[in-house]
PDB file of N, CA and C in Angstrom:
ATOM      1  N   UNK A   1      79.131 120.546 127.860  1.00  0.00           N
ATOM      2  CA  UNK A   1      80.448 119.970 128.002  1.00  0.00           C
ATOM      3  C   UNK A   1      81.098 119.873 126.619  1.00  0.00           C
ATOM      4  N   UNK A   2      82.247 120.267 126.424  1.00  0.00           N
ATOM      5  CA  UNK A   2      82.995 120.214 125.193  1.00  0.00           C
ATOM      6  C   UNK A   2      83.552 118.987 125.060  1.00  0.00           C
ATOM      7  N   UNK A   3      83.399 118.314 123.731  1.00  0.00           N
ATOM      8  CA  UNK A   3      83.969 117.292 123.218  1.00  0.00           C
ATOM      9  C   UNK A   3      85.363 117.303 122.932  1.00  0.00           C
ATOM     10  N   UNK A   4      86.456 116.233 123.345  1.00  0.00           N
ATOM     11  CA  UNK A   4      87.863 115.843 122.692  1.00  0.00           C
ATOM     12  C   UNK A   4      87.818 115.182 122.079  1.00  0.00           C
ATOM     13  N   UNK A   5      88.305 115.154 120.476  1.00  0.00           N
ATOM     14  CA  UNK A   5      88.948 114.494 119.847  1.00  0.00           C
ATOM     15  C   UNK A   5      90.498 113.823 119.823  1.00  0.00           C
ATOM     16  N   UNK A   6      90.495 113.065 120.242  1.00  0.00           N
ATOM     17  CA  UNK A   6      91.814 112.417 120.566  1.00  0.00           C
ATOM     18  C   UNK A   6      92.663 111.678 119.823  1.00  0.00           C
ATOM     19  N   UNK A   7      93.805 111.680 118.545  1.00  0.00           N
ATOM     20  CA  UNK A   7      94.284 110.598 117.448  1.00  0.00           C
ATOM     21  C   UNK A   7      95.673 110.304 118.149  1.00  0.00           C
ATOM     22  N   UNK A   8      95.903 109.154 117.774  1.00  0.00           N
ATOM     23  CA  UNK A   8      97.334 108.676 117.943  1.00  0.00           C
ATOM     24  C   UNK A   8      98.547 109.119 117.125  1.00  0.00           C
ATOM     25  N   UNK A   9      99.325 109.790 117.637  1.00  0.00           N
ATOM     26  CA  UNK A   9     100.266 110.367 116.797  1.00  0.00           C
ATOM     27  C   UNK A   9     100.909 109.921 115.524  1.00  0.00           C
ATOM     28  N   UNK A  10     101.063 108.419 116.231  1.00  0.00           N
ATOM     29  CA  UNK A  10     101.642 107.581 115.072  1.00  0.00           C
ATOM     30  C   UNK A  10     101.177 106.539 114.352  1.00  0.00           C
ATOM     31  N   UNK A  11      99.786 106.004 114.808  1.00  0.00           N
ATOM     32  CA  UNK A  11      99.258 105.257 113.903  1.00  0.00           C
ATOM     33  C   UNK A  11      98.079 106.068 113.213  1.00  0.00           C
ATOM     34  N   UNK A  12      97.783 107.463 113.964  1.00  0.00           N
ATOM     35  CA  UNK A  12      96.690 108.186 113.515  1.00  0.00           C
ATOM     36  C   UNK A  12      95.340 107.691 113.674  1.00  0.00           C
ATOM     37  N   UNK A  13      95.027 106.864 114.837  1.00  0.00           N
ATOM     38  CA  UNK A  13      94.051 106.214 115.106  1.00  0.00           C
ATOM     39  C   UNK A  13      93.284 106.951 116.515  1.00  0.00           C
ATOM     40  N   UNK A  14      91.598 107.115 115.840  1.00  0.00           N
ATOM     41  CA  UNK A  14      91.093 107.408 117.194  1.00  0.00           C
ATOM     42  C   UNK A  14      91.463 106.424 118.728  1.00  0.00           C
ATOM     43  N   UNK A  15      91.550 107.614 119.678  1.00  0.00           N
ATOM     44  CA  UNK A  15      91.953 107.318 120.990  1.00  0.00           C
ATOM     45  C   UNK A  15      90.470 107.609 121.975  1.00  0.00           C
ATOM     46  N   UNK A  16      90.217 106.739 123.181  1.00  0.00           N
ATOM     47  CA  UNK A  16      89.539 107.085 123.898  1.00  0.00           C
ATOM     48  C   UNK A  16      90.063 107.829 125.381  1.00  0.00           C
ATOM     49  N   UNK A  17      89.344 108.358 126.089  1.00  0.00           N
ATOM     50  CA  UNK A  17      90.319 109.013 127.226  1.00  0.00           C
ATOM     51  C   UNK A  17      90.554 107.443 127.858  1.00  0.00           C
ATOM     52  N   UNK A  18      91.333 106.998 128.639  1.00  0.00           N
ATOM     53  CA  UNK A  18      91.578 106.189 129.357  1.00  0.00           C
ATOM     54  C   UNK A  18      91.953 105.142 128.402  1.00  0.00           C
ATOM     55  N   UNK A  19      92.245 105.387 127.205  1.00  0.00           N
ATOM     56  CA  UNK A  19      92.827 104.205 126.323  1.00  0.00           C
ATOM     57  C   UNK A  19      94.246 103.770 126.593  1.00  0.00           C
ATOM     58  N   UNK A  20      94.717 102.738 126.487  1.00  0.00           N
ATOM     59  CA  UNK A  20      96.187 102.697 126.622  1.00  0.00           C
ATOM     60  C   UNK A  20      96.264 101.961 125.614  1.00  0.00           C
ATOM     61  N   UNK A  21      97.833 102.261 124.973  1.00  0.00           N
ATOM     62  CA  UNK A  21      98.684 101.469 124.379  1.00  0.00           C
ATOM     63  C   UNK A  21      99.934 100.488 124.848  1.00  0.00           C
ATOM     64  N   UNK A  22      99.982  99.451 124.546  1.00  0.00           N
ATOM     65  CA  UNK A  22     100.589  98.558 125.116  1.00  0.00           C
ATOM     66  C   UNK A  22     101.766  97.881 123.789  1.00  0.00           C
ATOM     67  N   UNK A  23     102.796  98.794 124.531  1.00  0.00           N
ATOM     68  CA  UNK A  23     104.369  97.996 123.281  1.00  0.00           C
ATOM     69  C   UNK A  23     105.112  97.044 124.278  1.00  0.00           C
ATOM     70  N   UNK A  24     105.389  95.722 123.926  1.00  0.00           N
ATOM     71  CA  UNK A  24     105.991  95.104 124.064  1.00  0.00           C
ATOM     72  C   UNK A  24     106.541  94.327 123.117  1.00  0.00           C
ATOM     73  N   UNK A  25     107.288  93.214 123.217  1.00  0.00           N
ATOM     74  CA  UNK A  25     108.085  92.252 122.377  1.00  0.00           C
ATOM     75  C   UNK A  25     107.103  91.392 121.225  1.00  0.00           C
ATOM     76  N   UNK A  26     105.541  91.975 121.418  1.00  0.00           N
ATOM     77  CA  UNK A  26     104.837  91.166 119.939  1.00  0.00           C
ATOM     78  C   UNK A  26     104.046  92.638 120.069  1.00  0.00           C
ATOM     79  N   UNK A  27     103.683  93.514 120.412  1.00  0.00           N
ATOM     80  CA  UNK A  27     103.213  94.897 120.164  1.00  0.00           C
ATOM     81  C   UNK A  27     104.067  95.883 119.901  1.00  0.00           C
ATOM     82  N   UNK A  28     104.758  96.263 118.586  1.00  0.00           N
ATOM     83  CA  UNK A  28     105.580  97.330 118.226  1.00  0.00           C
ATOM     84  C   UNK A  28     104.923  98.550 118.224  1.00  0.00           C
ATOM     85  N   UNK A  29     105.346  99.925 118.409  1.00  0.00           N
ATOM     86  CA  UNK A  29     105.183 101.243 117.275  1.00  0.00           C
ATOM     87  C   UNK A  29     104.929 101.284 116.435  1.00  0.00           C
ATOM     88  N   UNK A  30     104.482 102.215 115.510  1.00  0.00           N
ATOM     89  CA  UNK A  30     104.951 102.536 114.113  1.00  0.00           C
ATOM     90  C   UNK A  30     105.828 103.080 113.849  1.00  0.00           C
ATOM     91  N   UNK A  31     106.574 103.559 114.206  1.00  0.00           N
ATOM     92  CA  UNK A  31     107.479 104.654 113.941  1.00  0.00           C
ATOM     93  C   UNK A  31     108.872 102.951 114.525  1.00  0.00           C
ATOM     94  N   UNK A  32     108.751 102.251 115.295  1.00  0.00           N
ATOM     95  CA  UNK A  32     109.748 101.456 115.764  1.00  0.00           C
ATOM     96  C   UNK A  32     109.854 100.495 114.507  1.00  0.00           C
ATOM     97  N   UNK A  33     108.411 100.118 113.959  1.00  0.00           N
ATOM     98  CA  UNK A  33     108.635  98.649 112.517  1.00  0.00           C
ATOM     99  C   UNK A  33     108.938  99.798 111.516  1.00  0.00           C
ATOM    100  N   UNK A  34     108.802 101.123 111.276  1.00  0.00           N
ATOM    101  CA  UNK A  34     109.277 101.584 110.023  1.00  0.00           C
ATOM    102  C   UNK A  34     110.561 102.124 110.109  1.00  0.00           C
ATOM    103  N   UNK A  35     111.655 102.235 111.372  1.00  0.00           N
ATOM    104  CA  UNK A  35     112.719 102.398 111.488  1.00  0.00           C
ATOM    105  C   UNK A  35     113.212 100.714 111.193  1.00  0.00           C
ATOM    106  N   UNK A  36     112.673 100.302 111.903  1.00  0.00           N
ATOM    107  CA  UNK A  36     113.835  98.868 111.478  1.00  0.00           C
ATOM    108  C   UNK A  36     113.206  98.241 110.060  1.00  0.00           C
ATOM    109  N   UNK A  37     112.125  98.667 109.201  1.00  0.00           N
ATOM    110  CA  UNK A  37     112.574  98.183 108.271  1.00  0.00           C
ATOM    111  C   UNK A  37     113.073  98.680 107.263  1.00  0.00           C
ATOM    112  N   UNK A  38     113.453  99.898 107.463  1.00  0.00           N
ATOM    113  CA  UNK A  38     114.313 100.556 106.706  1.00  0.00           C
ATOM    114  C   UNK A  38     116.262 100.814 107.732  1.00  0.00           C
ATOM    115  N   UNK A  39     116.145  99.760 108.396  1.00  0.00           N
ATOM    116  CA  UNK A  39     117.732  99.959 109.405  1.00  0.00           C
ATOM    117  C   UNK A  39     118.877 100.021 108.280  1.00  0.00           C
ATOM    118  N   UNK A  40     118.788  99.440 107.790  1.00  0.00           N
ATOM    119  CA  UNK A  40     120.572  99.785 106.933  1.00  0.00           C
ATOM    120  C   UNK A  40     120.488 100.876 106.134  1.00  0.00           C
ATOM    121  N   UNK A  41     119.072 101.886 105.705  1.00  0.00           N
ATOM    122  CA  UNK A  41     119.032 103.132 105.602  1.00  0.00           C
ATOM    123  C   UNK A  41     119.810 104.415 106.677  1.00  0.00           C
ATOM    124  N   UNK A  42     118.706 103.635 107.763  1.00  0.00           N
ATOM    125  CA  UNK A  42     118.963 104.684 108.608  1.00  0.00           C
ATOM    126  C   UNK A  42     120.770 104.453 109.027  1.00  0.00           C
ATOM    127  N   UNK A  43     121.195 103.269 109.381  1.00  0.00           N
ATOM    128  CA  UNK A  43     122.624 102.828 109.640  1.00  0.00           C
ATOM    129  C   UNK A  43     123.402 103.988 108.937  1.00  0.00           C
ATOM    130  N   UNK A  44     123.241 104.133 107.466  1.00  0.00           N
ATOM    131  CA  UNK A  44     124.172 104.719 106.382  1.00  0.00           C
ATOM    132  C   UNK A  44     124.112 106.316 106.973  1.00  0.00           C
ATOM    133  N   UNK A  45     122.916 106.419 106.911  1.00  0.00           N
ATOM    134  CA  UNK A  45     122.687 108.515 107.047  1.00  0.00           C
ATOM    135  C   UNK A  45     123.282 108.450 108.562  1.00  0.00           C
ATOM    136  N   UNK A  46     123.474 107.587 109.753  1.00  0.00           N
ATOM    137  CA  UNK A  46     123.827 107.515 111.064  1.00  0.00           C
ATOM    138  C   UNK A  46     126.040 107.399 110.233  1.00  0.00           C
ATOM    139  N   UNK A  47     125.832 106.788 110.064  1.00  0.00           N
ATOM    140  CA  UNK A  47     127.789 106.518 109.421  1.00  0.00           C
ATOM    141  C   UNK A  47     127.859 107.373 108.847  1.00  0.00           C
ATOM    142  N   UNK A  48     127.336 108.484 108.017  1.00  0.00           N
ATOM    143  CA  UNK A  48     127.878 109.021 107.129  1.00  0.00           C
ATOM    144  C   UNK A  48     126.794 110.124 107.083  1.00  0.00           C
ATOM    145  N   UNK A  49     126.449 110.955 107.445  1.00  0.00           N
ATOM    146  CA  UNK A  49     125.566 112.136 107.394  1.00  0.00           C
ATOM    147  C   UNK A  49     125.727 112.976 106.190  1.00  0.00           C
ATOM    148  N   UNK A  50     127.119 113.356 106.126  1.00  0.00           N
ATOM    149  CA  UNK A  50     127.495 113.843 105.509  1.00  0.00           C
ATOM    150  C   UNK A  50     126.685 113.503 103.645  1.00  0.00           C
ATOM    151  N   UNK A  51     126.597 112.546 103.509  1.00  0.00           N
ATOM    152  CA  UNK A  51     126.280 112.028 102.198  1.00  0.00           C
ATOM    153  C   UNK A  51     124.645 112.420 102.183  1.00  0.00           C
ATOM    154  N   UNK A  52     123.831 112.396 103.017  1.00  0.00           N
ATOM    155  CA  UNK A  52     122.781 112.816 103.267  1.00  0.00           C
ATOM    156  C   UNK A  52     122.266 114.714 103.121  1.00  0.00           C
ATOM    157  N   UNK A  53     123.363 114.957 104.033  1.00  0.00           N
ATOM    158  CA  UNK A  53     123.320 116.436 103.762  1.00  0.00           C
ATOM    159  C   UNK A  53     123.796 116.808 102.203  1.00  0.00           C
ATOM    160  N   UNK A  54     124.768 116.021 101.120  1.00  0.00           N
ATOM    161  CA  UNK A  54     124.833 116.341  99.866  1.00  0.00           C
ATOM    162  C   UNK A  54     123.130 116.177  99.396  1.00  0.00           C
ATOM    163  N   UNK A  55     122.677 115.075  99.199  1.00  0.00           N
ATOM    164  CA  UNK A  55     121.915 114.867  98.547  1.00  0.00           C
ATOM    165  C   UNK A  55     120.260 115.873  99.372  1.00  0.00           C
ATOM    166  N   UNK A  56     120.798 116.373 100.263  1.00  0.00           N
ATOM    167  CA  UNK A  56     119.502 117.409 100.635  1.00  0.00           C
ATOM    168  C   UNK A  56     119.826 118.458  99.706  1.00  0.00           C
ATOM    169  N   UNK A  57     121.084 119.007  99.911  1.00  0.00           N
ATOM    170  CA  UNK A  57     121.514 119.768  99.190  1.00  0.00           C
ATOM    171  C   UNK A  57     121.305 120.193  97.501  1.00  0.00           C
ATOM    172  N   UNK A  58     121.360 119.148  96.893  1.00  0.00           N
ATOM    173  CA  UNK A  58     121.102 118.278  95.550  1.00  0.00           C
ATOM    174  C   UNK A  58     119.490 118.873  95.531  1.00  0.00           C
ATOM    175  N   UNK A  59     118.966 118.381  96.574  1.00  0.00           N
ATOM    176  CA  UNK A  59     117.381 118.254  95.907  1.00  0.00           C
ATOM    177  C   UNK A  59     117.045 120.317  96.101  1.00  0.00           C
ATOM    178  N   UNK A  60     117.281 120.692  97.307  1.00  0.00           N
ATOM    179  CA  UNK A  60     116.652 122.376  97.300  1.00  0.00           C
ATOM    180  C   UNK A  60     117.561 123.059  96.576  1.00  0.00           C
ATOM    181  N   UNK A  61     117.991 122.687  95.573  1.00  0.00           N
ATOM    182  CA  UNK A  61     118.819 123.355  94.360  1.00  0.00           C
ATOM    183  C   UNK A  61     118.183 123.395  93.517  1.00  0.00           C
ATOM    184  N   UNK A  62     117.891 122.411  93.068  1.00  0.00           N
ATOM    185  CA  UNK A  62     116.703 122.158  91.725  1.00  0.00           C
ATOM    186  C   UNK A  62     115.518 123.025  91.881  1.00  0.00           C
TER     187      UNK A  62
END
């Protein structure tokens, strides 16, 4: 029988088959606490893209 290795996408943590994850209102994501603690980042590149696409721009120039 062949073995699965199974990781969590976003915390990168071994998974078992029949494991569940459970998000609710005191169990976040990772990807959900590192969007909101960077929100008035993301807010700005969401208002204004444009300023984002300069500074991509900016960097694969160099």
């Amino acid at each position: 029988m062949n073995e699965i290795y199974a990781y969590h996408i976003v915390t990168d943590r071994p998974m078992e088959k029949g494991q569940h994850i459970i998000f609710n209102d005191v169990n976040y994501s990772g990807v959900y606490k590192r969007v909101n603690d960077k929100i008035q980042i993301v807010n700005d590149i969401y208002l204004h893209p444009e300023n984002m696409m300069r500074i991509f721009l900016n960097i694969i120039r160099k």
